[in-house]
Every structure is written in structure tokens, then in C-alpha cells.
Protein backbone atom coordinates (compact mmCIF):
# COMPACT_ATOMS: atom_id res chain seq x y z
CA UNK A 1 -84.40 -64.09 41.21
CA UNK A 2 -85.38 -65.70 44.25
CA UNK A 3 -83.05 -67.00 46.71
CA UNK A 4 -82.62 -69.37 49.49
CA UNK A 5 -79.86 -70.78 51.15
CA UNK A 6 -79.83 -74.23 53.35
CA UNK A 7 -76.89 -73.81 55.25
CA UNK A 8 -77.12 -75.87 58.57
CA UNK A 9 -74.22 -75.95 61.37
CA UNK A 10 -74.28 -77.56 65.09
CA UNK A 11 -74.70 -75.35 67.75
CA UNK A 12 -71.03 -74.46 68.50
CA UNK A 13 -68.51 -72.11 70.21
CA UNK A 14 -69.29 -68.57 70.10
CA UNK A 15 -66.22 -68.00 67.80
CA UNK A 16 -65.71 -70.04 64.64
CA UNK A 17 -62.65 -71.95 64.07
CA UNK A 18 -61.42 -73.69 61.06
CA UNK A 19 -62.39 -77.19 62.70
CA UNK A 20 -66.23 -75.65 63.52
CA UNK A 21 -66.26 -73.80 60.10
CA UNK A 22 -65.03 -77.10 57.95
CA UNK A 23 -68.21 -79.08 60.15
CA UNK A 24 -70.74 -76.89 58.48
CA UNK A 25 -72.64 -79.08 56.27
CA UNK A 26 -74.84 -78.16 52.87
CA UNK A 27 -76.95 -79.90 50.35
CA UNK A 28 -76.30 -79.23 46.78
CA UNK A 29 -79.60 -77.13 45.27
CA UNK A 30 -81.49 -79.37 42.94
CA UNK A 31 -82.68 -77.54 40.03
CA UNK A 32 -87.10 -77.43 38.72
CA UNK A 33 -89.25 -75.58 36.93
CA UNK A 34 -88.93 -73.21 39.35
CA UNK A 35 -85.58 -72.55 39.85
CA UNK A 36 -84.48 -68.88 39.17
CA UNK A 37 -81.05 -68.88 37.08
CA UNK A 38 -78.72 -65.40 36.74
CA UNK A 39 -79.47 -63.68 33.66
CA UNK A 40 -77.19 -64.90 30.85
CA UNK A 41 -74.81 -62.07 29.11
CA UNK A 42 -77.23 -61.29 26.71
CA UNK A 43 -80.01 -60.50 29.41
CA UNK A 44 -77.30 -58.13 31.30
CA UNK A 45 -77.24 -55.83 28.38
CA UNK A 46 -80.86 -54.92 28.71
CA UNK A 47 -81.22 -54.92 32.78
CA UNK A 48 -77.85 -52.87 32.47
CA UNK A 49 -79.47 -50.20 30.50
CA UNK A 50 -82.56 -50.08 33.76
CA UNK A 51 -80.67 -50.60 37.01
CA UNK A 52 -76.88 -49.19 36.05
CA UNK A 53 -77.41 -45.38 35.52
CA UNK A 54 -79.19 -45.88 38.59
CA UNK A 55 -76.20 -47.30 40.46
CA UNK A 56 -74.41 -44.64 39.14
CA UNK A 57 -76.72 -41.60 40.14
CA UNK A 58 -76.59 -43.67 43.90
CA UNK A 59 -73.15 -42.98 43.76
CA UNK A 60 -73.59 -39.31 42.35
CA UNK A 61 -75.42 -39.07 45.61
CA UNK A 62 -73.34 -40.13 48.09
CA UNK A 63 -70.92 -37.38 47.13
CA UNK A 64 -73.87 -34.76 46.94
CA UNK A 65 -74.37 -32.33 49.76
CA UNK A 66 -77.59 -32.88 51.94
CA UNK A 67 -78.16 -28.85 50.86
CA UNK A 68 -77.45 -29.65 47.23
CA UNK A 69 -79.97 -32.56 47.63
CA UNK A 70 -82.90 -30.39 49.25
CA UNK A 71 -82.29 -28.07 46.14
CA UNK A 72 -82.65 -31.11 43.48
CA UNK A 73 -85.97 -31.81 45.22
CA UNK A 74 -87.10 -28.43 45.68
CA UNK A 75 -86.57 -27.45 42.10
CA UNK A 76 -86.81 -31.28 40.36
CA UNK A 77 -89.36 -33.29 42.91
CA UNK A 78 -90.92 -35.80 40.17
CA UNK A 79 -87.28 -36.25 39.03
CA UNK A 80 -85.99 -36.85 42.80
CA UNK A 81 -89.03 -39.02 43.75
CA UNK A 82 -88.18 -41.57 40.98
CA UNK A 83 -84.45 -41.19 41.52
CA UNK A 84 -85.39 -42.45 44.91
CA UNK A 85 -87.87 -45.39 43.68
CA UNK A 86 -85.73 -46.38 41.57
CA UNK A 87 -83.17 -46.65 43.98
CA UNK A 88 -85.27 -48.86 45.67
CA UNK A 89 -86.26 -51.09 42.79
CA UNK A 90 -82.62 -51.18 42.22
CA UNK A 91 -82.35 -52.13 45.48
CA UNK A 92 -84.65 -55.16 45.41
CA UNK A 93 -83.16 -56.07 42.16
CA UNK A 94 -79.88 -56.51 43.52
CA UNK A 95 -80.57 -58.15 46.76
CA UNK A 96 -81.55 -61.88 45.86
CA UNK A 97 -77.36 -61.40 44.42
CA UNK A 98 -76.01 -60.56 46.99
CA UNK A 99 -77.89 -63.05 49.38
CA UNK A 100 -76.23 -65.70 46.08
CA UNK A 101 -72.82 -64.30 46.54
CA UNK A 102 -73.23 -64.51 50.08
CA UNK A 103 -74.33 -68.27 50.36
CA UNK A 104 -71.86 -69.00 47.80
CA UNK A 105 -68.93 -67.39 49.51
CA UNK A 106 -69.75 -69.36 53.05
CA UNK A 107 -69.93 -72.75 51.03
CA UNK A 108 -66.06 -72.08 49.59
CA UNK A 109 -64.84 -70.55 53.22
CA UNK A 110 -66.39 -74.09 54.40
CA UNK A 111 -65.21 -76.22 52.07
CA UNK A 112 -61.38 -74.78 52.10
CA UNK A 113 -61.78 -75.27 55.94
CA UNK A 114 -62.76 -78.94 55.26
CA UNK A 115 -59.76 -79.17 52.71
CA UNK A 116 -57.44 -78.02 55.16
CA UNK A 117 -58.71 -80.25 57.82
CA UNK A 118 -58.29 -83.24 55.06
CA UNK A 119 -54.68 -81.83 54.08
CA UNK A 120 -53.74 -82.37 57.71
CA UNK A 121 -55.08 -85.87 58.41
């Protein structure tokens, strides 16, 4: 999944305020044969079963010891070297959602700051 945002604003004040934030303006995306959509429920299951145990051995090693870690790769390097791909697959994976989340999240923060600037008029 492939994502872009088109998020434009004015060149403004160094700090955001609800008045600069509400002036942001967007486009709605318009959807093609191109258009990448989230998987549907159904398509979770199976890219569940590839990136989640991965997420969860990430996590695994964030509470792992740097000396504990040296020992996984001096005993288990094959295993280590595709924990660590796979990390970065995982990685990749996850990134064009969190860029979504992102773009999505900015567009509600702007368009409660609009509401609020309505609400007041």
C-alpha cells in the first residue's frame, strides 16, 4: 500500500494556532485502478500470521539484554539474521499505515479546528 498525502497550508507563523490549523486546506483522494485500499478483515488473517509474531519477537527484543542478544547471534546467526530482515520487511509493511493514520489524523485536527472556527462565527 502506497501512500501519498496532499496536504497544502500557507506559509504561516512558526507556531500553529487553531485559526492557522482550521486554514489548512485538502482535496478529497479520488479513487483508480490504481488506488491501494487497506486489506479487508479477511486479508488481515493471513498478513497477521507473516508480520505479527514478528511484532511480537520486536518487542521480545526490546526487553532483551544487548549480551543476551550477542549470544542469540553467536549461537542462532541464520535465525537472528532473518529475525532482523524480517523486522525490516515488517517495517516497510507497516509504514505506508502509519504515513495513512498520519494524514488522516491532520485532516480531523484540521477540520475540528475549522468546526470550531464555524461554531464561533
Amino acid at each position: 500500500m502506497n501512500v501519498e498525502t496532499n496536504t497544502t497550508a500557507e506559509a504561516g507563523p512558526a507556531t500553529a494556532t487553531p485559526e492557522s490549523i482550521a486554514g489548512l486546506m485538502f482535496e478529497p483522494w479520488v479513487r483508480d485502478e490504481t488506488t491501494a485500499e487497506p486489506p479487508s478483515n479477511e486479508e488481515w488473517k493471513a498478513l497477521g500470521k507473516d508480520h505479527l509474531p514478528i511484532v511480537r519477537l520486536a518487542w521480545i527484543t526490546m526487553f532483551s539484554t544487548k549480551a543476551k542478544l550477542v549470544e542469540g547471534f553467536v549461537d542462532h546467526q541464520d535465525m537472528m539474521m532473518r529475525l532482523t530482515e524480517d523486522c525490516r520487511h515488517s517495517v516497510e509493511f507497516f509504514r505506508s499505515f502509519v504515513t495513512l493514520l498520519e494524514a488522516a489524523e491532520v485532516r480531523l485536527l484540521v477540520a475540528a479546528s475549522a468546526s470550531i472556527d464555524e461554531a464561533a462565527a
